[in-house]
C-alpha atoms as a PDB file:
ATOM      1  CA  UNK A   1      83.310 182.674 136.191  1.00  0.00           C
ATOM      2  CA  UNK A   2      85.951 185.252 136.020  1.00  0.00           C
ATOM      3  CA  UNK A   3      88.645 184.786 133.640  1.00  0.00           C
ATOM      4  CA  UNK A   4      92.217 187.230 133.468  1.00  0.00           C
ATOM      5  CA  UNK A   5      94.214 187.432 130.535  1.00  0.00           C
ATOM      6  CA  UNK A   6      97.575 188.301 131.035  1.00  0.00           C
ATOM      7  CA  UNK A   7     100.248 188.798 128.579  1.00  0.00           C
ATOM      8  CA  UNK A   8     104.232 188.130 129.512  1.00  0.00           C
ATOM      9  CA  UNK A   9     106.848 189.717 127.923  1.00  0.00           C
ATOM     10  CA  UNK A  10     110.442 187.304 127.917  1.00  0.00           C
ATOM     11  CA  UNK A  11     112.164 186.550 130.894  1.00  0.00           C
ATOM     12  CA  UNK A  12     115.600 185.856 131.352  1.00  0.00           C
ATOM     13  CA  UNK A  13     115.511 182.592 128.879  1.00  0.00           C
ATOM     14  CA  UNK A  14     112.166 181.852 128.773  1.00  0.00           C
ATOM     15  CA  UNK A  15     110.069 183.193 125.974  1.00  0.00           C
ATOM     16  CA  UNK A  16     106.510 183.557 127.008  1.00  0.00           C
ATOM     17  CA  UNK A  17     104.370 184.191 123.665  1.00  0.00           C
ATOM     18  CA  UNK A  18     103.922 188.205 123.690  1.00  0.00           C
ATOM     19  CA  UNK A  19     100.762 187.148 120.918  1.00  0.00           C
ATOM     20  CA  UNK A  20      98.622 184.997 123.169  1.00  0.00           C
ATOM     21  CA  UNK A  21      97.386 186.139 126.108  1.00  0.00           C
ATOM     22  CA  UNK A  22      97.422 183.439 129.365  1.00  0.00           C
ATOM     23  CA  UNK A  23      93.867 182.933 130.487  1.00  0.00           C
ATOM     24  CA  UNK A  24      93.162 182.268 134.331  1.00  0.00           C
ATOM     25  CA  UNK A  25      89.960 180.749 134.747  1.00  0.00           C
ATOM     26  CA  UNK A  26      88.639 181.171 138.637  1.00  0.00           C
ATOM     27  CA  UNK A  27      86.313 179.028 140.018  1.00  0.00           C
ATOM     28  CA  UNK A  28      85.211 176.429 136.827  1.00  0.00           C
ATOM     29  CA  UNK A  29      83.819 174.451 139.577  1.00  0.00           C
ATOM     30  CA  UNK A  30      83.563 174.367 142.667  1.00  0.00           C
ATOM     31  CA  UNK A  31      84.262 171.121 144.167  1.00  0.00           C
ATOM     32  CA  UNK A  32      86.828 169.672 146.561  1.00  0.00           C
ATOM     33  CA  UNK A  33      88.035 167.308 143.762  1.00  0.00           C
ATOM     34  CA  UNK A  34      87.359 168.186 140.136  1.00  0.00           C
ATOM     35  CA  UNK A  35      89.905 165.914 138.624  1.00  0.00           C
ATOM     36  CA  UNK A  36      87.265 164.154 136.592  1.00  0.00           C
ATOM     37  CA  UNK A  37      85.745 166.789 136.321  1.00  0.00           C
ATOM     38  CA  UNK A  38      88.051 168.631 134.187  1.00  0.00           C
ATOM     39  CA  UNK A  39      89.170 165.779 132.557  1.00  0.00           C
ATOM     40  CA  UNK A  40      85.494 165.114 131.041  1.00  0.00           C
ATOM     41  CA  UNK A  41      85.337 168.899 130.236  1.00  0.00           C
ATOM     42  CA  UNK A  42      88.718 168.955 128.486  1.00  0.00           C
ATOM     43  CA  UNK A  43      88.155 165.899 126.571  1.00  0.00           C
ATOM     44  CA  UNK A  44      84.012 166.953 125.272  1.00  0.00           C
ATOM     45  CA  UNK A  45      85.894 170.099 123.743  1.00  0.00           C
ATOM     46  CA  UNK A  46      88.521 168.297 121.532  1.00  0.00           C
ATOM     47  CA  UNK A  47      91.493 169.031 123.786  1.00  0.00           C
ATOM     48  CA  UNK A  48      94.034 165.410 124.304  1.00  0.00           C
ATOM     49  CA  UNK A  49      96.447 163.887 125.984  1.00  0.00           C
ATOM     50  CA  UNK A  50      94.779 164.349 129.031  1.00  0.00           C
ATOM     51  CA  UNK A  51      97.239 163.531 132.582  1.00  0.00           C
ATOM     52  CA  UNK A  52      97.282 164.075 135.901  1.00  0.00           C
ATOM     53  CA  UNK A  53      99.926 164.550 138.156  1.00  0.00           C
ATOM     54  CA  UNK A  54     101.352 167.947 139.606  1.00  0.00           C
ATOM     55  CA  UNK A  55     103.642 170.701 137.921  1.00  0.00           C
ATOM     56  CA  UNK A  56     107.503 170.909 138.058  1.00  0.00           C
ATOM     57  CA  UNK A  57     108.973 172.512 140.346  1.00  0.00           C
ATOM     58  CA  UNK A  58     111.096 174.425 137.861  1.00  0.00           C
ATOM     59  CA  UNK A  59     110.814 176.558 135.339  1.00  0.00           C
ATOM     60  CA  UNK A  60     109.901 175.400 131.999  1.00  0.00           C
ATOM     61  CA  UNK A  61     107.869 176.001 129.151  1.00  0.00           C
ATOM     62  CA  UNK A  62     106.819 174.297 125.843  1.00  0.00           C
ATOM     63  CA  UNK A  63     107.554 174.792 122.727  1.00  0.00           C
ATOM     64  CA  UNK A  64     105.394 172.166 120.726  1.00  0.00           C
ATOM     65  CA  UNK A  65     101.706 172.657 122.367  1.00  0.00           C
ATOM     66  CA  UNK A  66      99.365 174.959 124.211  1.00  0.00           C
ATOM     67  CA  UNK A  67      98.689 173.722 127.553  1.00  0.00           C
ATOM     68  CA  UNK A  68      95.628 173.204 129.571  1.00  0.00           C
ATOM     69  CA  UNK A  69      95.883 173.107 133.809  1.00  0.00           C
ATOM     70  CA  UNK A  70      93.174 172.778 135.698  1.00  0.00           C
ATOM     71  CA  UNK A  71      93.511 172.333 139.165  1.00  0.00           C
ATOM     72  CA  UNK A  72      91.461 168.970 140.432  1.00  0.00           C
ATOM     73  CA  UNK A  73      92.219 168.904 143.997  1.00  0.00           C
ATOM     74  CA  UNK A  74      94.010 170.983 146.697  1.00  0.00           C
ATOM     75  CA  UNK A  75      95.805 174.435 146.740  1.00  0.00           C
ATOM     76  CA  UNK A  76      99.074 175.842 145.451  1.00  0.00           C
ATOM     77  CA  UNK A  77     101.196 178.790 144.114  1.00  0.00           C
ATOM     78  CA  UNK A  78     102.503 178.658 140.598  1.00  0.00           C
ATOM     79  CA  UNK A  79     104.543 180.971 139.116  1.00  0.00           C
ATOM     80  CA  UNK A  80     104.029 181.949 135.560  1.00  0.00           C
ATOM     81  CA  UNK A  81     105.743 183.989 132.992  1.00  0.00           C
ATOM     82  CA  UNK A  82     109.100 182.791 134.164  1.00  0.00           C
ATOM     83  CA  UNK A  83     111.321 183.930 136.610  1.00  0.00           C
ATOM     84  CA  UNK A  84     109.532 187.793 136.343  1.00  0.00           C
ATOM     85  CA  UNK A  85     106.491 186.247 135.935  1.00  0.00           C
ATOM     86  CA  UNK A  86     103.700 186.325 138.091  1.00  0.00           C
ATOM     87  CA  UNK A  87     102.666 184.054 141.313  1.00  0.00           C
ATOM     88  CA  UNK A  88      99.178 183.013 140.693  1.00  0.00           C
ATOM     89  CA  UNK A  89      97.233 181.381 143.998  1.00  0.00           C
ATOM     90  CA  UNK A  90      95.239 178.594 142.963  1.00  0.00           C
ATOM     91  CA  UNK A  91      92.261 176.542 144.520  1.00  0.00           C
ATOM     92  CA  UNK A  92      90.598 173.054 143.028  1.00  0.00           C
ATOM     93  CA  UNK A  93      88.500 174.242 140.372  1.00  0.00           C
ATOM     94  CA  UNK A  94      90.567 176.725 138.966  1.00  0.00           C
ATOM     95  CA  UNK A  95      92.131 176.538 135.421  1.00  0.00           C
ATOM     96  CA  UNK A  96      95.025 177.983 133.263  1.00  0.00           C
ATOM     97  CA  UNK A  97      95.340 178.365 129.934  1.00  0.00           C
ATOM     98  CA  UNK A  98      99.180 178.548 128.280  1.00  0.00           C
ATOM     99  CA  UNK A  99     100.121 179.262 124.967  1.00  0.00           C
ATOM    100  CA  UNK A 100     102.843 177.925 124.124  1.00  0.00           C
ATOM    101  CA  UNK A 101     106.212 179.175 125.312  1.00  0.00           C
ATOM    102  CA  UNK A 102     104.957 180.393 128.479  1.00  0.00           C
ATOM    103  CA  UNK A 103     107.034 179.764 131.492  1.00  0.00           C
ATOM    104  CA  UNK A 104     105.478 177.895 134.818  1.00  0.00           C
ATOM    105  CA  UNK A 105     106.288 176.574 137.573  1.00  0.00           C
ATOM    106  CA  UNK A 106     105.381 175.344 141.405  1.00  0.00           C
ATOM    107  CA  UNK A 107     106.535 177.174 144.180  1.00  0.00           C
ATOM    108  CA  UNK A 108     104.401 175.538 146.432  1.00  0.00           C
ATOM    109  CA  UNK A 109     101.065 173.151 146.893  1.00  0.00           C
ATOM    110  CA  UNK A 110      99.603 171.076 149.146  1.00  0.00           C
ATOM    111  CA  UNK A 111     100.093 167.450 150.053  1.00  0.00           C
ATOM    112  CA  UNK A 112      96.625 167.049 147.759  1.00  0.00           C
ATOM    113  CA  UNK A 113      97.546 169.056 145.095  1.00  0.00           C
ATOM    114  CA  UNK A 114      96.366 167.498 141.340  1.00  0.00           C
ATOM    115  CA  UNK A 115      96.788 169.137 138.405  1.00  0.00           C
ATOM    116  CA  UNK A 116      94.733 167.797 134.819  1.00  0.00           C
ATOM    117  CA  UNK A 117      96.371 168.653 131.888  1.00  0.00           C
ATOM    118  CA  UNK A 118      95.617 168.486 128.116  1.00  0.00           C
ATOM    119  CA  UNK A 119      96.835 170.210 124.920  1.00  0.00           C
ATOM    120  CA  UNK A 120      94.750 170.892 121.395  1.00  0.00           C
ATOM    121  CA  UNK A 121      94.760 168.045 118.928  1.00  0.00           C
ATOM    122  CA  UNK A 122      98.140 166.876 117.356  1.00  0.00           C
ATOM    123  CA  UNK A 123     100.168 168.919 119.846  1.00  0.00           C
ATOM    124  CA  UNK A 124     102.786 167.219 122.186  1.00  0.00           C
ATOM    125  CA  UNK A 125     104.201 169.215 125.270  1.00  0.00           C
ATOM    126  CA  UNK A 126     108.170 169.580 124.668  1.00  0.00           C
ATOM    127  CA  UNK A 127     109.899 170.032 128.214  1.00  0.00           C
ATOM    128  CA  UNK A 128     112.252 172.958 127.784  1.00  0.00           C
ATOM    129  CA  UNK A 129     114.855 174.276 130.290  1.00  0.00           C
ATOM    130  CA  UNK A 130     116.585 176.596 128.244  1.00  0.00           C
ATOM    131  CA  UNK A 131     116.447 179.662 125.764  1.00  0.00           C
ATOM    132  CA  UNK A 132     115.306 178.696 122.227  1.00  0.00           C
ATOM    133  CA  UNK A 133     117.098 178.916 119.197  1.00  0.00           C
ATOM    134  CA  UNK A 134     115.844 181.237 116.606  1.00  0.00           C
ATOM    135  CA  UNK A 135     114.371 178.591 114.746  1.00  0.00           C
ATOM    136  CA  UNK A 136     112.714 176.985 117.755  1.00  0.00           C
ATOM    137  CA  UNK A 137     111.588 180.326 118.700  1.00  0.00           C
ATOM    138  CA  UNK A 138     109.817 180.833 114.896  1.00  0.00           C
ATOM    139  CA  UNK A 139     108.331 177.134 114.741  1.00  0.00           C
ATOM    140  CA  UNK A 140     106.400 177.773 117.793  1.00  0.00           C
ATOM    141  CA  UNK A 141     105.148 180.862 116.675  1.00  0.00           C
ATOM    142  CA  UNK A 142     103.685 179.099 113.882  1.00  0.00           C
ATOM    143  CA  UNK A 143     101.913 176.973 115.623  1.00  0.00           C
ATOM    144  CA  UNK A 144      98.260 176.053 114.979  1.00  0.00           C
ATOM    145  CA  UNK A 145      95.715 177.708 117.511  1.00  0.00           C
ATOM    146  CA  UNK A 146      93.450 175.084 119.701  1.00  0.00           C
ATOM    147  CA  UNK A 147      89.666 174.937 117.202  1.00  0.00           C
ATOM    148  CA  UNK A 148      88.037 175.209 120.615  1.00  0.00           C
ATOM    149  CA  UNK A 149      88.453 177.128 124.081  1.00  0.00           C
ATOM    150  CA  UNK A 150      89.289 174.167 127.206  1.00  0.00           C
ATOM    151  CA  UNK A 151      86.793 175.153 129.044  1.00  0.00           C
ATOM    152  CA  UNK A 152      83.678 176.458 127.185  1.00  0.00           C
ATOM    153  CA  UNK A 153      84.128 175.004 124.068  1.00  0.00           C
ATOM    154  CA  UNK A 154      83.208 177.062 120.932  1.00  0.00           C
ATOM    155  CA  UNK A 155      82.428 179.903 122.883  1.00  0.00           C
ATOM    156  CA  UNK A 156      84.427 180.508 125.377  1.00  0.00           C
ATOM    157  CA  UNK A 157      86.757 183.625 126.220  1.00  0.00           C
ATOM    158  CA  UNK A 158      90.186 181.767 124.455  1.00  0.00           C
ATOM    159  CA  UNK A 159      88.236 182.282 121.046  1.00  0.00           C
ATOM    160  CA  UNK A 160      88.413 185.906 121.675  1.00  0.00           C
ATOM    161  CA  UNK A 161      91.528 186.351 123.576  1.00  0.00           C
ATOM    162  CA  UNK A 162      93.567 183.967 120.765  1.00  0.00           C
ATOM    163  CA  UNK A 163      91.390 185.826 117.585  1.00  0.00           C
ATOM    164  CA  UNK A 164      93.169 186.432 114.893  1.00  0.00           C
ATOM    165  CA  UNK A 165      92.724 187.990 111.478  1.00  0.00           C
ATOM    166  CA  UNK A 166      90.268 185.917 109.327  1.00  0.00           C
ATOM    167  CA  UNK A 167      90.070 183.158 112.004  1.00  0.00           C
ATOM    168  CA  UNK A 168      86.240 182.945 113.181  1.00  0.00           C
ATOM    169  CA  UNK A 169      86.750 184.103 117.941  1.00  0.00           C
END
């Protein structure tokens, strides 16, 4: 499995967390439906709130939660890192991991298109739609880091990507 990190620097009003790297996770499985799929694997490594649905078609971000999407069924193009972000191509099985503040959105999917999404324990996704405020801005980058990577648990790449001093990656 090949996973990208990318960081995003602001753009325009959105914030994008210049800390955390995203992490683009090609191919988890490869299947013509994973929604259960991911929803099992999100769920064994501690990550909640679990949905399914599709993603806005506007820009937005969260301030309260990391966010897990991994793509069940179908194809689209999201755009992440706000509007200079970056247009990511995405197949069922893929994933993406957000920290939070990042900017996405959907530019375009398929009549199938199903995204699962979950966030890290006592986290709650906040839709924003606007710059924050100073304090908004300083809350979220105080926010606790996920115990365990989405996707591969206590091991995987997010425990590297998101290490920080005196936290065990």
């Amino acid at each position: 499995m090949d996973v990208q990190r990318i960081i995003f620097d602001e753009s325009d009003w959105v914030p994008n967390n210049r800390r955390l790297p995203v992490l683009y996770y090609q191919s988890v499985f490869i299947t013509e439906d994973g929604t259960e799929e991911f929803a099992r694997l999100f769920t064994s490594h501690g990550w909640q709130g679990v949905w399914r649905n599709g993603v806005f078609d506007y820009h937005h971000y969260h301030l309260g939660a990391h966010e897990v999407l991994g793509i069940g069924k179908g194809q689209g193009k999201l755009l992440i890192g706000g509007p200079s972000g970056m247009a990511f191509d995405v197949n069922a099985g893929d994933c993406i991991l957000l920290p939070a503040g990042t900017g996405h959105m959907n530019l375009r999917a398929s009549l199938d298109f199903e995204v699962v999404g979950a966030y890290p324990p006592h986290q709650h996704a906040d839709i924003q739609t606007s710059a924050p405020s100073k304090e908004a801005a300083a809350n979220m980058a105080k926010l606790p880091l996920p115990e365990t990577d989405p996707v591969q648990g206590s091991s995987g790449p997010m425990m590297e990507a998101w290490a920080v001093p005196g936290r065990p990656g």
